[in-house]
Structure formats: structure tokens, C-alpha cells
Protein backbone atom coordinates (compact mmCIF):
# COMPACT_ATOMS: atom_id res chain seq x y z
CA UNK A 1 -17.30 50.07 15.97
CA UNK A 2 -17.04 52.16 13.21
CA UNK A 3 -17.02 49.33 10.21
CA UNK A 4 -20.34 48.27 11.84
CA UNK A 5 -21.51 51.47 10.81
CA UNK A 6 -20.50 51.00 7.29
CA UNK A 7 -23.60 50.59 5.19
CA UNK A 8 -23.61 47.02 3.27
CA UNK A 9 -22.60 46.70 -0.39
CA UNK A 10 -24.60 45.92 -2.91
CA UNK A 11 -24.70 45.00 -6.97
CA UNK A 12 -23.88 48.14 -8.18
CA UNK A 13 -25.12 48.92 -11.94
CA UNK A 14 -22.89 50.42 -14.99
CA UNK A 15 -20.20 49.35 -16.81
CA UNK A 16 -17.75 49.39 -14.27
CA UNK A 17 -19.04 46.46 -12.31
CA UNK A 18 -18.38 45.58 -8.45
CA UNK A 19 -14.65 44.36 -8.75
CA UNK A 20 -13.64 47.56 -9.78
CA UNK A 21 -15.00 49.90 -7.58
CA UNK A 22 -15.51 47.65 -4.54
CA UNK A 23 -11.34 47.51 -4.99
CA UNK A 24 -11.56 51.55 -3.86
CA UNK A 25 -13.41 50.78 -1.04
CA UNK A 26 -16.89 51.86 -2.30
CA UNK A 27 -19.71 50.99 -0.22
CA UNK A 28 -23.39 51.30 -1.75
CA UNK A 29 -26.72 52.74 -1.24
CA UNK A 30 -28.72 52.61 -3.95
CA UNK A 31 -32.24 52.02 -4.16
CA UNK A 32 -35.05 52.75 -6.67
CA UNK A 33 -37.39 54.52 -3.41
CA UNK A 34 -37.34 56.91 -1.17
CA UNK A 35 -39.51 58.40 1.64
CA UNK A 36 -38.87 61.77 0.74
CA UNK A 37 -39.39 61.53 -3.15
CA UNK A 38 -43.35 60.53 -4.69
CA UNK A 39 -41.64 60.04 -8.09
CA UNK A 40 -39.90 57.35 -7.82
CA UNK A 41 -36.11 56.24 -9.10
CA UNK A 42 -34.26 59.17 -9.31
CA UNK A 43 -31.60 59.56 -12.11
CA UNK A 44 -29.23 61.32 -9.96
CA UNK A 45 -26.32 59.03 -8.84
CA UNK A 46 -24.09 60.91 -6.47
CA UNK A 47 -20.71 59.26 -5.49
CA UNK A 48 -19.07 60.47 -2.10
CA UNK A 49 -15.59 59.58 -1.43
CA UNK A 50 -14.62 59.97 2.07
CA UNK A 51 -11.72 61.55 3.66
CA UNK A 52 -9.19 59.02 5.86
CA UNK A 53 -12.03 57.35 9.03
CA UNK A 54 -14.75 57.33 6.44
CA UNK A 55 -18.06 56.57 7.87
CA UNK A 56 -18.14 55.91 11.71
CA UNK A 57 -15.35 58.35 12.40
CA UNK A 58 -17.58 60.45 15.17
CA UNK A 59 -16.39 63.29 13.62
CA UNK A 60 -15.84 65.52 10.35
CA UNK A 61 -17.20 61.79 7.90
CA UNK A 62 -20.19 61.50 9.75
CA UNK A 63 -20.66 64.89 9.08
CA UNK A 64 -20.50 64.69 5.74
CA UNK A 65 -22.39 61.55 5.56
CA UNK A 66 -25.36 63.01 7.32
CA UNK A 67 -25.97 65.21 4.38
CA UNK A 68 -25.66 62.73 2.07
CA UNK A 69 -27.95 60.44 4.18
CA UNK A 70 -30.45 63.61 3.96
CA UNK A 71 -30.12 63.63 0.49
CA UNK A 72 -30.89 60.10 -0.18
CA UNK A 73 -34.02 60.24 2.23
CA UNK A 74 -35.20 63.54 1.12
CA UNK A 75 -34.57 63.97 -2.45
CA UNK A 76 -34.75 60.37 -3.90
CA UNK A 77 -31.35 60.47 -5.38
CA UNK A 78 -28.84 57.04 -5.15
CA UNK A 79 -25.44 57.16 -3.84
CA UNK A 80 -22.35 55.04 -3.37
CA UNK A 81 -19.64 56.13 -0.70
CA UNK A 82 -16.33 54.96 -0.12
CA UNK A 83 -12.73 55.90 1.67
CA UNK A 84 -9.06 56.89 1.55
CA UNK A 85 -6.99 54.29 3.71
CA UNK A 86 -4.22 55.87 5.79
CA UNK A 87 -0.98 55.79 3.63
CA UNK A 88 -2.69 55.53 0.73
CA UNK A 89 -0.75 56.96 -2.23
CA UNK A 90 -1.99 59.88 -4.87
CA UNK A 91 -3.04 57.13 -7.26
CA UNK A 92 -4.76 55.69 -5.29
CA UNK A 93 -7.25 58.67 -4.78
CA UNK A 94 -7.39 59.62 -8.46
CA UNK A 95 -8.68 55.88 -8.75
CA UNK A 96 -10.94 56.35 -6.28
CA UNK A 97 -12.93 58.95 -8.21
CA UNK A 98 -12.07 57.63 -11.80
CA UNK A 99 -13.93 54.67 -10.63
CA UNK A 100 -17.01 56.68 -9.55
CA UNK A 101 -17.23 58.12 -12.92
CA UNK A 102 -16.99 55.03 -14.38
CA UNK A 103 -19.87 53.74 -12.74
CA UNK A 104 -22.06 56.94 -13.32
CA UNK A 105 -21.69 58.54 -10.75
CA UNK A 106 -22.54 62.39 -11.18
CA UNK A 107 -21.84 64.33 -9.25
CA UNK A 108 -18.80 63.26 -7.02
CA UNK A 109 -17.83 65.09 -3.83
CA UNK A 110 -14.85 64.58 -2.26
CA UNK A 111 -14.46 64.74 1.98
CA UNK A 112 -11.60 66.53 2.37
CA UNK A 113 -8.50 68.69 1.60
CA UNK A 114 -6.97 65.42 0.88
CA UNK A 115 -8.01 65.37 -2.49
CA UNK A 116 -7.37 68.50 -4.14
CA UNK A 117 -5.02 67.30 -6.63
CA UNK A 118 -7.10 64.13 -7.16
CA UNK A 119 -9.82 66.44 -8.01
CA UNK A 120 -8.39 68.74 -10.13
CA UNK A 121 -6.94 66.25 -12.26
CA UNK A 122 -10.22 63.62 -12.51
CA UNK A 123 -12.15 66.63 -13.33
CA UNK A 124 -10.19 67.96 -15.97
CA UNK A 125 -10.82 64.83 -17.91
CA UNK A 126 -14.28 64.66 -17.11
CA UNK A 127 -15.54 68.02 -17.98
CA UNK A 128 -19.02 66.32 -18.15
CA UNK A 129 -19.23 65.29 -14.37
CA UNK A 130 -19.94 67.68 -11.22
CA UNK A 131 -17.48 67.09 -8.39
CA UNK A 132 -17.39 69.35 -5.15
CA UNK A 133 -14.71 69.02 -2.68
CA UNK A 134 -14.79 70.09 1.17
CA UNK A 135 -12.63 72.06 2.91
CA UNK A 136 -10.25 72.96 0.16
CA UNK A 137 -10.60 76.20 -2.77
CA UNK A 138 -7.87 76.48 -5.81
CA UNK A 139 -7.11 78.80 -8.46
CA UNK A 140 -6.45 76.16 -10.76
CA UNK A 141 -9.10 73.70 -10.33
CA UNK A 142 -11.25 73.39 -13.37
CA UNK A 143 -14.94 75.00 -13.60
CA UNK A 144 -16.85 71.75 -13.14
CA UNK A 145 -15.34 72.09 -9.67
CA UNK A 146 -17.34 73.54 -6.63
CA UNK A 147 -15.53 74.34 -3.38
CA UNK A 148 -17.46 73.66 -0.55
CA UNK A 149 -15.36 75.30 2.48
CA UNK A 150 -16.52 76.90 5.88
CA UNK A 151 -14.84 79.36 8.57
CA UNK A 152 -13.81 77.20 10.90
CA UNK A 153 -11.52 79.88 12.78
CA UNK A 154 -15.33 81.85 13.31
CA UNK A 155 -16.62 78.45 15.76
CA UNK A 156 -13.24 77.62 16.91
CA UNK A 157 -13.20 81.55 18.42
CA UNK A 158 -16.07 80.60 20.20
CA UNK A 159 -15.05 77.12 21.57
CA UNK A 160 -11.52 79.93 22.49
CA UNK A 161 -14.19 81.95 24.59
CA UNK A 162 -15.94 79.02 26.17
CA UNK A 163 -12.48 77.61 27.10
CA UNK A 164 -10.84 80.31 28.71
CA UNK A 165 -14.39 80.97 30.22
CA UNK A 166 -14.35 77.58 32.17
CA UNK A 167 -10.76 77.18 32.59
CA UNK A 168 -10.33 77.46 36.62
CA UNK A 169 -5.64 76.79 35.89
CA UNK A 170 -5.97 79.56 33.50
CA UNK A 171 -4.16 76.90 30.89
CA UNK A 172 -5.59 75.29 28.04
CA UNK A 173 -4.77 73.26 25.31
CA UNK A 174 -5.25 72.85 21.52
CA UNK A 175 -4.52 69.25 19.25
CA UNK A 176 -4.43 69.09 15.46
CA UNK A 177 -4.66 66.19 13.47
CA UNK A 178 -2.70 67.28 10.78
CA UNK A 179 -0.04 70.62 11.10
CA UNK A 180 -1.84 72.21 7.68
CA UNK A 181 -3.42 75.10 6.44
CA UNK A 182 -6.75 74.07 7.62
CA UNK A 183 -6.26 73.27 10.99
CA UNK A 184 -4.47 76.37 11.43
CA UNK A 185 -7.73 78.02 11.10
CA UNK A 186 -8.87 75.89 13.83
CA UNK A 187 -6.00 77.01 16.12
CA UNK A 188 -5.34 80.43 15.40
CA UNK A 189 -9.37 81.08 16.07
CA UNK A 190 -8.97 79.22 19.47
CA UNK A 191 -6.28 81.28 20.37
CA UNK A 192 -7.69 84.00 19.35
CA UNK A 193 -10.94 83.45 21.22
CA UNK A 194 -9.42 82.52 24.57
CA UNK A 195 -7.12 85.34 24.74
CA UNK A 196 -9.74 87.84 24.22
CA UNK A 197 -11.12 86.71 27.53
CA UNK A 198 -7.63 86.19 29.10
CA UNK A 199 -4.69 87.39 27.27
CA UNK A 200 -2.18 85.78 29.53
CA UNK A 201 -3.77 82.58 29.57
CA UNK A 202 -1.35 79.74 28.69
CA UNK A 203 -2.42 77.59 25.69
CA UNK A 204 -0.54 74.65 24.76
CA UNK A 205 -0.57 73.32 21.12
CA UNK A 206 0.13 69.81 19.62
CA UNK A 207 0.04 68.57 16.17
CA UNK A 208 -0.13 64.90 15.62
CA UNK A 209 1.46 64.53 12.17
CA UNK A 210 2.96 66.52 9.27
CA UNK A 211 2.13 66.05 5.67
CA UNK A 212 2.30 64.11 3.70
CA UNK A 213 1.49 61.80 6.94
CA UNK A 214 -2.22 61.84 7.80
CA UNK A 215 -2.38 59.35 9.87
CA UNK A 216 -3.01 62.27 12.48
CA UNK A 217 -6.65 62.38 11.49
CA UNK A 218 -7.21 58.33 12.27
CA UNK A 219 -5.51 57.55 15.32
CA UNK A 220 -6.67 57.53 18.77
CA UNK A 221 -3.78 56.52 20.77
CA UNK A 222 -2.07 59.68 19.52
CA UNK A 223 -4.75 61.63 20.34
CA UNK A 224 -4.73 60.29 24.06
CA UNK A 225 -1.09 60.37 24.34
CA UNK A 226 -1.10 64.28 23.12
CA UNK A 227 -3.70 64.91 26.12
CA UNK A 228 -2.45 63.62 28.61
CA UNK A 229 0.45 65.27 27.79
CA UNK A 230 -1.14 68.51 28.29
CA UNK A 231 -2.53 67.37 31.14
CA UNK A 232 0.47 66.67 32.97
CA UNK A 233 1.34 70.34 32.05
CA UNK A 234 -2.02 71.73 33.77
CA UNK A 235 -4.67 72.13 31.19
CA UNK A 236 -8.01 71.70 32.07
CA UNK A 237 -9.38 72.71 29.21
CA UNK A 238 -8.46 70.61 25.74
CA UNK A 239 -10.02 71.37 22.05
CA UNK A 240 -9.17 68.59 19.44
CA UNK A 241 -9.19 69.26 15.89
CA UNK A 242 -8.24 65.60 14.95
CA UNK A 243 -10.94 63.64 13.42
CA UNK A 244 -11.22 60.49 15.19
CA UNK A 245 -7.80 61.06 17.06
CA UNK A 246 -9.88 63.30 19.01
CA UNK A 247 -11.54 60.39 20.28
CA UNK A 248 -8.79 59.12 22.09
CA UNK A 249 -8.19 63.08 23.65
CA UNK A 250 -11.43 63.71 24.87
CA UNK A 251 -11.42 59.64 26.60
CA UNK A 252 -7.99 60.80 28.21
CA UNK A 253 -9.28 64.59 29.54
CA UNK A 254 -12.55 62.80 30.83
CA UNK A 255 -11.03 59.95 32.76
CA UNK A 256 -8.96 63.26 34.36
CA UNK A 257 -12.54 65.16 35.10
CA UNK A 258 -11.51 67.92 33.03
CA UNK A 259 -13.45 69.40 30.02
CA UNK A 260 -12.81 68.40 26.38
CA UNK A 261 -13.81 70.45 23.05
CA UNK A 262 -15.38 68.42 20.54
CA UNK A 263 -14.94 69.46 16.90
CA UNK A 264 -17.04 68.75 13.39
CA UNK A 265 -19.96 66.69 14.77
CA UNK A 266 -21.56 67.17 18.43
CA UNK A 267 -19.29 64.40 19.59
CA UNK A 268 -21.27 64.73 22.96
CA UNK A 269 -24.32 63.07 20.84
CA UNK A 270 -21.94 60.80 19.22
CA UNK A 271 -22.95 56.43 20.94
CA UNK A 272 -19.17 56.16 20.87
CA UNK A 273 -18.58 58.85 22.99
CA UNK A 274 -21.48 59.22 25.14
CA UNK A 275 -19.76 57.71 28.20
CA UNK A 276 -17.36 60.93 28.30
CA UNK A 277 -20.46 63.35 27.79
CA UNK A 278 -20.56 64.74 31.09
CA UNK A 279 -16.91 65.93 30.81
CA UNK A 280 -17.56 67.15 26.69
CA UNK A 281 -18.31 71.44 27.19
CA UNK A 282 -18.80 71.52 23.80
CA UNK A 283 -18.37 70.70 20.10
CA UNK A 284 -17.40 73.37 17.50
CA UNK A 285 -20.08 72.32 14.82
CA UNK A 286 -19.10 71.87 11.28
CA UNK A 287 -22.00 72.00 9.63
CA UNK A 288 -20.67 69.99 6.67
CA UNK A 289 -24.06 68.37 6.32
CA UNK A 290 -25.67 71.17 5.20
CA UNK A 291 -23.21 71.62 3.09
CA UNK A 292 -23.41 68.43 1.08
CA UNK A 293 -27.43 68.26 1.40
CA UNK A 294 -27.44 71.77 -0.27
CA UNK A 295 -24.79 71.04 -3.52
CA UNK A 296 -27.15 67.71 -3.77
CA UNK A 297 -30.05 69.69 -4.07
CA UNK A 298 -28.90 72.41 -5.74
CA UNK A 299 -27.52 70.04 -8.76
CA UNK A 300 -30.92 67.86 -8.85
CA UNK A 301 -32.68 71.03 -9.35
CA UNK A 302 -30.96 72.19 -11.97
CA UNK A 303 -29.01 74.81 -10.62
CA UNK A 304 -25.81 73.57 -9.36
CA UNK A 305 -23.06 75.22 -7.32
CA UNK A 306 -20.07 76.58 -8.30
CA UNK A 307 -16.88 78.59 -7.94
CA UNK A 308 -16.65 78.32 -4.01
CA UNK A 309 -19.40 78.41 -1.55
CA UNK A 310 -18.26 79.33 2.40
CA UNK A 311 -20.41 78.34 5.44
CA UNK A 312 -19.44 80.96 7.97
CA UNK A 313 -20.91 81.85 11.60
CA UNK A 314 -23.73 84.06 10.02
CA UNK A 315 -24.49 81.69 7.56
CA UNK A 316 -24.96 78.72 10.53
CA UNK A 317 -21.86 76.56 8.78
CA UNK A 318 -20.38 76.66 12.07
CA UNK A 319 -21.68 76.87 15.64
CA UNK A 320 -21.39 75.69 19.31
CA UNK A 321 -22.77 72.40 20.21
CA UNK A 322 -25.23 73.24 23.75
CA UNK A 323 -25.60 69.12 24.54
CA UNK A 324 -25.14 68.91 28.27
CA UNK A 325 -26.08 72.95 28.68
CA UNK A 326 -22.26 73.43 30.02
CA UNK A 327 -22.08 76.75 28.50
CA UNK A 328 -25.63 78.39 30.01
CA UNK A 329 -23.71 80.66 32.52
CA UNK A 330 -21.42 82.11 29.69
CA UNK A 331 -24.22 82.27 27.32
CA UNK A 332 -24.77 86.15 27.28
CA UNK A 333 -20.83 86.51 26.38
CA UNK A 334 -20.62 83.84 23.66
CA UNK A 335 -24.06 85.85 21.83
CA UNK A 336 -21.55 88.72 22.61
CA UNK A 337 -19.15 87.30 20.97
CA UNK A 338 -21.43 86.13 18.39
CA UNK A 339 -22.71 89.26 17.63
CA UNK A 340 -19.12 90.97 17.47
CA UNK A 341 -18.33 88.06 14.28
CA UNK A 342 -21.19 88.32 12.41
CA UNK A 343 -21.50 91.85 12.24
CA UNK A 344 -17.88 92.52 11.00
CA UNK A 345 -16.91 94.30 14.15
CA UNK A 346 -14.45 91.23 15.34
CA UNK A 347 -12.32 89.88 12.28
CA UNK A 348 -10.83 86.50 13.60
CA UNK A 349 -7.36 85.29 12.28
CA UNK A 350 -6.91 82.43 10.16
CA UNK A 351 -2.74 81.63 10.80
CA UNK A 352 -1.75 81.35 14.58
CA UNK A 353 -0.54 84.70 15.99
CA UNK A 354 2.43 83.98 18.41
């Protein structure tokens, strides 16, 4: 399913030439028109390299490449994509975006905390070339990079409320991809959420992988093995932070009639996953294509990014998916809750509290 979705390459232009980049798994998208542009070609060029699932992934990709699609529609400019491979090495990343500049590709974002070093490095040699990255902020990450990061523990403290909301065993359960920084956010907000409606409710917690394997992010079996694991313990109630592992969760809590927490993308929306809709509460939206539409613009304009721009709650970087309308009868405490986060009142955590 999802290399259907990949978009078909074509000749690309520059001095690089198609063995080169094609060999990092670039996919193109050029083209000299646009609907959303009267002027033409556009001399922008902006290469997106994808975190591991790429394109297709249902999840925190498609995200990404939703902006980028926006972009391309709206503003005229021409863009190439293409994406780690699980396993890959550090090398292989660095070549990844070397190539991209090679080709003329300014500016470069990167999908994904993945490719921090990568960036840092690339851009220190190119001091010439804009590159963002997602979901990751350093201290020693050169000025021609822009941070492009979000609060994902604000939404995931809202999927914690709906949870423990709709939970009728009182026991829950949360799945990372990836046992890091970032999808600690994800879990300590949860938590965090669901215990302010029920602070004895039981919340179980499983990480797929540990760096440097991210294979946690990419594989669906684990995702529906983790599940049903939970589900044997007596959650009804599971919220996947796993990219397209999450696929495989939310398959194994639906074929159990129980409810399932989407994450980055409204996976209720999402073709792959419509058949478990009925059984999806909700998605915690990452609104990552607002991000990426907005650097886009932002650089064409003249007036780029930089240092690190958050999407929080206030800000609509992250929300709660209504497909379905599961979450009407609990609606007055999640604008509660809301209201609590975006006025400072309620400060969420960003590492798990035991």
C-alpha cells in the first residue's frame, strides 16, 4: 500500500543527475506549474527527506508530506522527497541530504529526530542552504538551521483525558515506537492526562525498540503484538505513539471492540485504516503540516525561520482528531481541559512521572 502512494520519479535537473540521488531514495515532484501560483516556474527547490515509513506511513510522513503537498499546490515551488530505510547507517543520512544539495535543493527539511547529527553536520558545510528539521532543537546546530518542534505532551494530555474518560476497566495502555526523548513527551502527557481524571487508573506502557534501533517506528507486527498484550492485561483503552507500528495496534484493539488512540495524522481518515474507524476515539493531531507549509512560505517570501519555532495547543500544532464524534459527551471537560493548558494554569510534564 504505501509504495503505491509514492509519487513517480522523474528526470531531475542539476549537476547531480538521477543515479545519484535516486541511490538515496529520492522521489520527485517537480514541475514548471502550479494551481496556486499565476507566475509560473518557481525558483524555489525544496528537498524533503523523510523520516523511516516515508510517504504512505498513515502517520507522522504523511503529515509532513501534506505540507509539502500544500506548498507545491499553493505556492508554485518544486520539490523532491525521499527516505531513511530501517537500519540505515549515519552515512547514509548525511548522503541523503548532501545529495539534495547537490542537486539544488534549498531549502532541505528533514522528518524527524533521526537526523539531528546528519543535519548539523551537512549544514555546517553548506552555510549557503536552509535546512529545518522536525521534532528535534540543539545548542550546537549551526544558524542556517531552523527547529521545527511541537508540544506533543499538550495533545497527548488530552487523548490522557479522553482515555480515562471512556475507559469502562479503569486500565489503559500507552505504546512507543521508539523509548526516546520524544516519545516520552507523548507518554508522560498521557499519563498525566488520564490520571487527572482517575489517579488510580492503571496504565500500562510498552516501548517497541531502543536506540539506536528504530525499527519501532516501521513495524506493524510489533505494534499488534504490544496490544494485544495489553489487552490480555485488561486495557480497553490503547494510545500508540509508533508511526506506522501503530497500525498494527489499533487493527489488534479493533478486532477486540475496544478503542484505539491514533497519533500524528487523523488515522481515523487515513484509506488504510478506515475499516477500524468505528473502534478509533481519536487521533492526537500533529499538525506537522502546518508546520512545513509555513517554513516553505516563510523562506519563499523572504523571511525565513529560524532558531526554533514550537507548535503548541494554543498555537493549534496539536489537537484532538473529532472523526467519528466519539468524544461529544466529554466535550465540555476536554475544552476544560483545554482551557486549563492554554492559559498556563495546567503545566503538563514532558518525562514520565512514576
Amino acid at each position: 500500500m504505501r509504495r503505491s502512494l509514492k509519487l513517480a520519479a522523474v528526470v531531475l535537473s542539476g549537476s547531480l543527475g538521477i543515479a545519484s540521488l535516486a541511490a538515496c531514495g529520492a522521489k520527485s515532484t517537480d514541475n514548471n506549474t502550479s494551481s496556486g501560483s499565476s507566475s509560473g516556474a518557481s525558483s524555489v527547490k525544496v528537498g524533503m527527506a523523510y523520516d523511516i515509513g516515508g510517504r504512505g506511513d498513515q502517520s507522522f510522513n504523511d503529515s509532513a508530506a501534506r505540507g509539502l503537498d500544500q506548498a507545491k499546490d499553493q505556492l508554485g515551488v518544486q520539490v523532491t522527497e525521499a527516505e531513511a530505510k530501517t537500519g540505515e547507517a549515519e552515512a547514509d543520512k548525511e548522503a541523503r541530504l548532501k545529495s539534495l544539495v547537490s542537486a539544488g535543493y534549498n531549502p532541505v527539511i528533514a522528518v524527524g529526530f533521526v537526523y539531528q547529527a546528519a543535519v548539523e553536520k551537512v549544514a555546517k558545510e553548506n552555510p549557503n542552504v536552509k535546512f529545518a528539521i522536525i521534532d528535534s532543537a540543539s545548542d550546537t546546530q549551526p544558524s542556517n538551521v531552523t527547529s521545527l518542534t511541537f508540544s506533543e505532551q499538550e495533545g497527548s494530555y488530552l487523548a490522557g483525558v479522553a482515555a480515562a474518560s471512556k475507559s469502562k476497566a479503569k486500565h489503559i495502555g500507552f505504546i512507543g515506537g521508539v523509548q526516546s526523548e520524544l516519545i516520552k513527551k507523548f507518554e508522560a502527557g498521557y499519563k498525566a492526562g488520564a490520571k487527572s481524571v482517575d489517579p488510580n487508573i492503571v496504565i500500562e506502557t510498552t516501548y517497541l525498540t531502543t536506540p539506536p534501533d528504530f525499527s519501532g517506528f516501521n513495524d506493524p507486527g510489533k505494534g499488534k503484538e504490544a496490544a494485544q498484550g495489553q489487552l490480555d492485561k485488561g486495557a480497553d483503552v490503547i494510545y500508540s505513539a509508533a508511526g506506522s507500528s501503530g497500525n498494527g495496534s489499533i487493527e489488534a484493539v479493533a478486532s477486540k471492540g475496544k478503542w484505539a488512540i491514533g497519533v500524528d495524522s487523523d488515522q481515523a481518515n487515513q484509506p488504510a485504516l478506515s475499516k477500524y474507524k468505528a473502534n478509533i476515539l481519536t487521533s492526537m493531531v500533529k499538525n506537522v503540516n502546518v508546520a512545513v507549509f509555513d517554513y516553505i512560505k516563510a523562506y519563499k517570501d523572504g523571511n525565513p525561520l529560524t532558531g526554533v519555532k514550537n507548535f503548541d495547543l494554543k498555537a493549534e500544532g496539536v489537537s484532538l482528531a473529532q472523526t467519528g464524534g466519539f468524544l461529544k459527551d466529554i466535550q465540555p471537560k476536554l475544552d476544560a481541559a483545554t482551557q486549563a493548558i492554554t492559559s498556563g494554569a495546567t503545566k503538563i510534564p514532558t518525562t514520565p512521572e512514576n
